[in-house]
PDB file of N, CA and C in Angstrom:
ATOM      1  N   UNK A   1      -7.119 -12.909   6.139  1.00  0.00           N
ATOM      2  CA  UNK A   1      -7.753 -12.528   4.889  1.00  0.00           C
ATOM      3  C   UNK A   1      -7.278 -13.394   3.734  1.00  0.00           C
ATOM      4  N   UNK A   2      -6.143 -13.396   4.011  1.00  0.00           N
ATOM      5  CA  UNK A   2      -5.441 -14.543   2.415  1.00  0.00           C
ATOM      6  C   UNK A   2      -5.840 -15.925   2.557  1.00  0.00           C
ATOM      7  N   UNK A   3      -6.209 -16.253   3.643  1.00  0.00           N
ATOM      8  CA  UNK A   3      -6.572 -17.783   3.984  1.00  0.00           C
ATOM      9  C   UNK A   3      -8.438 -17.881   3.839  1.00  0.00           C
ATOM     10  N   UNK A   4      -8.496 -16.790   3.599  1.00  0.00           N
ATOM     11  CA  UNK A   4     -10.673 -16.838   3.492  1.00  0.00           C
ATOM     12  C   UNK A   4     -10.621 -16.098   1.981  1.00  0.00           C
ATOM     13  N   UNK A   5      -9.631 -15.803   1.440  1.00  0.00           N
ATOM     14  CA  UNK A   5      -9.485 -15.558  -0.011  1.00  0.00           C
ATOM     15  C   UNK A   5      -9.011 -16.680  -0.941  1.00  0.00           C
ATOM     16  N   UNK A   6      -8.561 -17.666   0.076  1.00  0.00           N
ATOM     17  CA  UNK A   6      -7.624 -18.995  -0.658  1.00  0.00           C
ATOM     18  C   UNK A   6      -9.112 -20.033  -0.202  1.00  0.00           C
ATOM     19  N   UNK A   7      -9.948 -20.048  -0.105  1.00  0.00           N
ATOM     20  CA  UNK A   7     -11.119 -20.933   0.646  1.00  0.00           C
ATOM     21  C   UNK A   7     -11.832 -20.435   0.012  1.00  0.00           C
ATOM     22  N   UNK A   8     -12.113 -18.817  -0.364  1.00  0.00           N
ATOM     23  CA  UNK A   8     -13.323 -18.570  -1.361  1.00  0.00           C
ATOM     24  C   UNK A   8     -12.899 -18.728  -2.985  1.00  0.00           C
ATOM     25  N   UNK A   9     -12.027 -18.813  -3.283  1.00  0.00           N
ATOM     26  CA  UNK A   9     -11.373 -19.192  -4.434  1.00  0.00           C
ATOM     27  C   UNK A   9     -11.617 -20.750  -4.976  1.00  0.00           C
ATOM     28  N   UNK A  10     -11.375 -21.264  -3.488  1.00  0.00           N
ATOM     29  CA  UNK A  10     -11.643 -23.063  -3.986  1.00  0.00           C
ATOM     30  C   UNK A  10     -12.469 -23.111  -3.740  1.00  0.00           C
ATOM     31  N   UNK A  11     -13.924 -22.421  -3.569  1.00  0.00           N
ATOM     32  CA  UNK A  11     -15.285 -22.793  -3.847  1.00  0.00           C
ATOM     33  C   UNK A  11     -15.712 -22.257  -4.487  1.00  0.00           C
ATOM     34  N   UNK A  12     -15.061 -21.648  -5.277  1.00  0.00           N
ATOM     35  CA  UNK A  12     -15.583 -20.852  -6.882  1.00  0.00           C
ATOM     36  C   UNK A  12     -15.937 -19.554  -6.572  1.00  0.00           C
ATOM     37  N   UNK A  13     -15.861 -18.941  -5.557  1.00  0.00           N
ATOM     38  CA  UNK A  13     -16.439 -17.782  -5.333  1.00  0.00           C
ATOM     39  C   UNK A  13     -15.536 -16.630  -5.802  1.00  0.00           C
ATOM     40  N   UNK A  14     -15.435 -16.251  -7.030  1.00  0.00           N
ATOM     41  CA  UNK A  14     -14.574 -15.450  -7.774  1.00  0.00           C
ATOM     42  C   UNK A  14     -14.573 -14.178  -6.879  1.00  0.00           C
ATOM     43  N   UNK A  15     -15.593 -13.109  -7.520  1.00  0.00           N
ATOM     44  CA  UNK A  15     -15.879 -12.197  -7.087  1.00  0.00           C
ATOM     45  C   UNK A  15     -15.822 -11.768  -5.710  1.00  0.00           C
ATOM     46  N   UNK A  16     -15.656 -12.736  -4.617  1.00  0.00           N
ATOM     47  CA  UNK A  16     -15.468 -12.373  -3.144  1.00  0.00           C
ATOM     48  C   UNK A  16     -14.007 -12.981  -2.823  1.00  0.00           C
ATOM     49  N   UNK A  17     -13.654 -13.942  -3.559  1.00  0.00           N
ATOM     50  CA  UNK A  17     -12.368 -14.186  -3.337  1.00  0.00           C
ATOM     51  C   UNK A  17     -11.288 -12.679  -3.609  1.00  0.00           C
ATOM     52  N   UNK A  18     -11.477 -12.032  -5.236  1.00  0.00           N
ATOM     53  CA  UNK A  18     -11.200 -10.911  -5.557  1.00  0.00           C
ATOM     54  C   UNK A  18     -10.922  -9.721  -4.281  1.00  0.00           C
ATOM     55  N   UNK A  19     -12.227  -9.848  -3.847  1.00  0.00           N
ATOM     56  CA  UNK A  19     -11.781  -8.642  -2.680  1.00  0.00           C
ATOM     57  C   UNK A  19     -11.100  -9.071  -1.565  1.00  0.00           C
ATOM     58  N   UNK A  20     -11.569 -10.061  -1.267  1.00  0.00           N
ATOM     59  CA  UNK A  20     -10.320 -10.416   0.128  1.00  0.00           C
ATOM     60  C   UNK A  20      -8.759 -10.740  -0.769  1.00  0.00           C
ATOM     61  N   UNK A  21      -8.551 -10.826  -1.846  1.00  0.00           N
ATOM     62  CA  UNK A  21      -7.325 -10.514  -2.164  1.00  0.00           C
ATOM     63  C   UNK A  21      -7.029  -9.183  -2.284  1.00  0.00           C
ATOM     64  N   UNK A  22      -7.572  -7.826  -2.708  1.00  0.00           N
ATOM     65  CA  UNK A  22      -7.558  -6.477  -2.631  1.00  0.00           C
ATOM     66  C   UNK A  22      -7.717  -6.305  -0.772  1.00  0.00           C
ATOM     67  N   UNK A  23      -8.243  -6.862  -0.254  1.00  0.00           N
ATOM     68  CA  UNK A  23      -8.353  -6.296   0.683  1.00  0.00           C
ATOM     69  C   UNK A  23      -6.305  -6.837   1.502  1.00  0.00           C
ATOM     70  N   UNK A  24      -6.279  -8.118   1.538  1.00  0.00           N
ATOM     71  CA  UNK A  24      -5.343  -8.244   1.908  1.00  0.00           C
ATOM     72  C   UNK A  24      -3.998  -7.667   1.192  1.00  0.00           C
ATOM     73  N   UNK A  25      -4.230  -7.312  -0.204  1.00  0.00           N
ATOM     74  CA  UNK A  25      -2.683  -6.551  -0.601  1.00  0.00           C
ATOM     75  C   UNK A  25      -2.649  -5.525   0.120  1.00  0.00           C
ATOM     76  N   UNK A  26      -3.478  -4.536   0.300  1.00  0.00           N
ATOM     77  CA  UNK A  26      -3.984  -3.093   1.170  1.00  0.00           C
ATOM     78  C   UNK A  26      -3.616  -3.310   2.084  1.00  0.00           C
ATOM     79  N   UNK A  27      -4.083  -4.228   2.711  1.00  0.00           N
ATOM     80  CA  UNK A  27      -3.056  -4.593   4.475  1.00  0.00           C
ATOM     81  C   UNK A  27      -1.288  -4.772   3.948  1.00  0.00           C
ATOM     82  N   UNK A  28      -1.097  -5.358   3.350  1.00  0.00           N
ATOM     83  CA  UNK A  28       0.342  -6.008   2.825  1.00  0.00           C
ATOM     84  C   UNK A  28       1.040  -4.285   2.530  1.00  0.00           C
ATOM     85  N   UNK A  29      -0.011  -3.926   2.156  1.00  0.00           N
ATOM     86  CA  UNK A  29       1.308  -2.423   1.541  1.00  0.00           C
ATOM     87  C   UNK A  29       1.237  -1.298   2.133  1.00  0.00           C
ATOM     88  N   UNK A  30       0.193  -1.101   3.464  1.00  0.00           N
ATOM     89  CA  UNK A  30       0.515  -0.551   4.369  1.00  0.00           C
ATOM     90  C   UNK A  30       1.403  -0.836   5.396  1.00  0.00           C
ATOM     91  N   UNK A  31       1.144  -2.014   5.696  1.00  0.00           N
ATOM     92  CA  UNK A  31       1.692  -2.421   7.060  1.00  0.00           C
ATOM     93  C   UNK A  31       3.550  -2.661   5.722  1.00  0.00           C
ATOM     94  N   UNK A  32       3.931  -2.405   4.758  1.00  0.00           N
ATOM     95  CA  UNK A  32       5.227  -3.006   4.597  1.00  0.00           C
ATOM     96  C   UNK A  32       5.395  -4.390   4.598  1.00  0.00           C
ATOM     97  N   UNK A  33       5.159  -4.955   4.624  1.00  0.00           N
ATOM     98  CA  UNK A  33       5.493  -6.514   4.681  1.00  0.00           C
ATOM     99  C   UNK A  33       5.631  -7.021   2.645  1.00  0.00           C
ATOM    100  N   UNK A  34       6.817  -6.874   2.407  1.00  0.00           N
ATOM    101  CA  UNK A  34       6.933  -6.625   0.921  1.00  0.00           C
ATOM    102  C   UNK A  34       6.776  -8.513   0.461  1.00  0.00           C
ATOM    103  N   UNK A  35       7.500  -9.621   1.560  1.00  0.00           N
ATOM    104  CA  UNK A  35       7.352 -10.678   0.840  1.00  0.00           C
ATOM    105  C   UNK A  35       5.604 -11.270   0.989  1.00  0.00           C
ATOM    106  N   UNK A  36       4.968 -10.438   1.849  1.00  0.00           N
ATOM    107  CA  UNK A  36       3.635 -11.348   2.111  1.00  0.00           C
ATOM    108  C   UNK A  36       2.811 -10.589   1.154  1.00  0.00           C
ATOM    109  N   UNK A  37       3.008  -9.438   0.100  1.00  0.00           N
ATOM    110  CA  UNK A  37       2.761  -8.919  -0.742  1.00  0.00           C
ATOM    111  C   UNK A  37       2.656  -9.350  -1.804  1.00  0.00           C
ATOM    112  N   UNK A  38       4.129  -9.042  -1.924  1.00  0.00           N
ATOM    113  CA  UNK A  38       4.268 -10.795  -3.182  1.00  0.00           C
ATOM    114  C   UNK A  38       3.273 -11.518  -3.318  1.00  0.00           C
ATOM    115  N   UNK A  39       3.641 -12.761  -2.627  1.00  0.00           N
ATOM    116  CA  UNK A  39       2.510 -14.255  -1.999  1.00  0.00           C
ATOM    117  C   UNK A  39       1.129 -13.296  -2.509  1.00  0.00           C
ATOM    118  N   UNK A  40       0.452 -12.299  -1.973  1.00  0.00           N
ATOM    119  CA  UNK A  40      -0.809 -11.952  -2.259  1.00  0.00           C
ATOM    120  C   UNK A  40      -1.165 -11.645  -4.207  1.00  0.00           C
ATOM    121  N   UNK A  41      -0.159 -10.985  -4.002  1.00  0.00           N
ATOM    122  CA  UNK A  41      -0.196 -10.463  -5.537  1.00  0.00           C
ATOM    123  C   UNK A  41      -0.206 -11.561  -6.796  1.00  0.00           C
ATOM    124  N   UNK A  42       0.838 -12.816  -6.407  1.00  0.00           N
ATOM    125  CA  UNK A  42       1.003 -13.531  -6.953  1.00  0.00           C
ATOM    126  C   UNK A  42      -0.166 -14.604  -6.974  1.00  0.00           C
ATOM    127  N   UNK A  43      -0.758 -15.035  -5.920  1.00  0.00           N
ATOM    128  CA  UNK A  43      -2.237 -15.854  -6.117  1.00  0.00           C
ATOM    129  C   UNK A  43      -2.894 -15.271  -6.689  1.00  0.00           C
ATOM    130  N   UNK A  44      -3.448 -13.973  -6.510  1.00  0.00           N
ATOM    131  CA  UNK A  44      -4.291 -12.991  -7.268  1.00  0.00           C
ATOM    132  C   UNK A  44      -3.929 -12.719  -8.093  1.00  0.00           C
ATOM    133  N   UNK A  45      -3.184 -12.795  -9.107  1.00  0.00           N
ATOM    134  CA  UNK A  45      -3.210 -12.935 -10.399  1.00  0.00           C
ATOM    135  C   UNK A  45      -3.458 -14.203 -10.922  1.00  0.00           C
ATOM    136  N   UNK A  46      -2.929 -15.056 -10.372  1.00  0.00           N
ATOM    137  CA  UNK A  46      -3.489 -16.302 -10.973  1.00  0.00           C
ATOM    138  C   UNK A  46      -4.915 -16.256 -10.745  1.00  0.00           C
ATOM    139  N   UNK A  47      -5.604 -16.004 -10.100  1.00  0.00           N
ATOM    140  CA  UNK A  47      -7.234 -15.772 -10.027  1.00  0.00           C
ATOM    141  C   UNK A  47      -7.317 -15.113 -11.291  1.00  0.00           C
ATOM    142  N   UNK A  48      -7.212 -14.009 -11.963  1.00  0.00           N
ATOM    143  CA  UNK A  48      -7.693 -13.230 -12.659  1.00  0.00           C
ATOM    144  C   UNK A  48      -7.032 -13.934 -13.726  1.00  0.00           C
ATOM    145  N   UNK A  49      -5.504 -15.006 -13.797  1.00  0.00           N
ATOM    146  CA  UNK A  49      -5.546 -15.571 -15.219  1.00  0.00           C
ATOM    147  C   UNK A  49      -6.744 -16.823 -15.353  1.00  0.00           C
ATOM    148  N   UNK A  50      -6.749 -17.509 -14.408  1.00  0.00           N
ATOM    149  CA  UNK A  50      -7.399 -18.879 -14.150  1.00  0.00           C
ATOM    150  C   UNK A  50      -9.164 -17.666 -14.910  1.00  0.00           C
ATOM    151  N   UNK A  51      -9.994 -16.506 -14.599  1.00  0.00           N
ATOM    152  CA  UNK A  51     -10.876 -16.133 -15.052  1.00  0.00           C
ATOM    153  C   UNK A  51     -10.779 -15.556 -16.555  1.00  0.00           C
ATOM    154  N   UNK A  52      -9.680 -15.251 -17.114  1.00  0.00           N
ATOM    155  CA  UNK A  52      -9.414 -15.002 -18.444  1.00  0.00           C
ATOM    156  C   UNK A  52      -9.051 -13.588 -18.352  1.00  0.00           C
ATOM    157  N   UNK A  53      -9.037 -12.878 -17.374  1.00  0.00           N
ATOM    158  CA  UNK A  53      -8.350 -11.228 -17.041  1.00  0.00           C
ATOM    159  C   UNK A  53      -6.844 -11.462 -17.370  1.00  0.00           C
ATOM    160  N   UNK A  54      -6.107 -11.668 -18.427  1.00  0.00           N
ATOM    161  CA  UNK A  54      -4.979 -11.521 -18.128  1.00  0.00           C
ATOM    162  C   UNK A  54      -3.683 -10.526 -18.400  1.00  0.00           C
ATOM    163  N   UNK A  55      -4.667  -9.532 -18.801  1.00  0.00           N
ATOM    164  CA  UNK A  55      -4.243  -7.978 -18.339  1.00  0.00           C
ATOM    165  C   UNK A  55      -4.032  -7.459 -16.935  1.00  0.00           C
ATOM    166  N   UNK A  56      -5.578  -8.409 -16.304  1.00  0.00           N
ATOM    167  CA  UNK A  56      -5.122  -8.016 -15.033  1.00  0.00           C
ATOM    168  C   UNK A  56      -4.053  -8.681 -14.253  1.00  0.00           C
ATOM    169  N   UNK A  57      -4.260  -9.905 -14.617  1.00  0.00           N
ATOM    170  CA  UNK A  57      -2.938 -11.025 -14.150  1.00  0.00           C
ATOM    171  C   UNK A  57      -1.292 -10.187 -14.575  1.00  0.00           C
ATOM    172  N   UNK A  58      -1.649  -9.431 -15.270  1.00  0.00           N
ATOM    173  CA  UNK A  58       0.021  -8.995 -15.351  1.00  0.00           C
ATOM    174  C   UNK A  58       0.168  -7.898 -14.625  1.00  0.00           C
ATOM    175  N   UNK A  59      -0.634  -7.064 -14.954  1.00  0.00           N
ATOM    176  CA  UNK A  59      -0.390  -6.065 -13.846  1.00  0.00           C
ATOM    177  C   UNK A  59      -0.271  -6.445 -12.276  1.00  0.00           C
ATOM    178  N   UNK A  60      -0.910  -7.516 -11.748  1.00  0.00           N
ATOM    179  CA  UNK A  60      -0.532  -7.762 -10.189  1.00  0.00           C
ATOM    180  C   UNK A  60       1.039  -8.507 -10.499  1.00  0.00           C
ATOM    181  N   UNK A  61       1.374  -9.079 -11.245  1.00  0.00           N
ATOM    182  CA  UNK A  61       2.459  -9.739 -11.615  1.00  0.00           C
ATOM    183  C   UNK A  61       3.565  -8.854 -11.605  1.00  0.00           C
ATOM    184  N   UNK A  62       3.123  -7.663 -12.626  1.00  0.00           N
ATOM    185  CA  UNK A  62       4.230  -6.594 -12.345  1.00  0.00           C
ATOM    186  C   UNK A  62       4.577  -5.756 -11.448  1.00  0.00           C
ATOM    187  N   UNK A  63       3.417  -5.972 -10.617  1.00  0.00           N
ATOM    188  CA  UNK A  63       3.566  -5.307  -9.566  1.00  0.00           C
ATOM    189  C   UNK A  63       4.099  -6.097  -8.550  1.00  0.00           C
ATOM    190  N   UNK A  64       4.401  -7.147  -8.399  1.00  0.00           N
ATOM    191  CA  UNK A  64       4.471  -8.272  -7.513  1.00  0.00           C
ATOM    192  C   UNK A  64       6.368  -7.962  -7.836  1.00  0.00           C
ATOM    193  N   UNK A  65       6.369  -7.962  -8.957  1.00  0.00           N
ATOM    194  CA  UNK A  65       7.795  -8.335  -9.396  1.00  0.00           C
ATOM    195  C   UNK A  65       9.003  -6.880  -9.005  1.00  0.00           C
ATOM    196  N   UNK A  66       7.603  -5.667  -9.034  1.00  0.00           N
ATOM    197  CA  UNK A  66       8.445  -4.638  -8.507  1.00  0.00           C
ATOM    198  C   UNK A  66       8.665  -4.296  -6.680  1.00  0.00           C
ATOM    199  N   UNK A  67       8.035  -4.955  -5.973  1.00  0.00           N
ATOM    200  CA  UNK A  67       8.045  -5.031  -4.617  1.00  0.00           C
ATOM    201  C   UNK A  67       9.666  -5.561  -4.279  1.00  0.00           C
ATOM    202  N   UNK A  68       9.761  -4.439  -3.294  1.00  0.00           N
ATOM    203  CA  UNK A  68      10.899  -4.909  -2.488  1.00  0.00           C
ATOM    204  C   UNK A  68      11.206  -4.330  -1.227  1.00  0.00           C
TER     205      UNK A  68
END
């Protein structure tokens, strides 16, 4: 999912990149895996700063930063 979210991202495809990043944090914070969480959280915010969301960019940020 993070690798067809990192491919729809570099073809501009905002809006579908978006969900395969939601979709893959959802995998990331069920399954526990706190550093591949991170990594998710942290591209996906840069998506949402790189679109001018950067309310939302902090909130995955802060949330990124509270994972452990």
């Amino acid at each position: 999912m993070l690798t067809e979210a990192r491919a729809l991202r570099a073809s501009g495809e905002v809006k579908k990149a978006e969900s395969q990043y939601a979709a893959a944090a959802a995998i990331a914070r069920e399954g526990h895996y706190p550093a591949r969480l991170r990594e998710v959280l942290r591209e996906w915010s840069e998506l949402r700063a790189d679109g001018g969301d950067h309310r939302g960019a902090y909130e995955l940020t802060r949330e990124a930063l509270g994972v452990n």
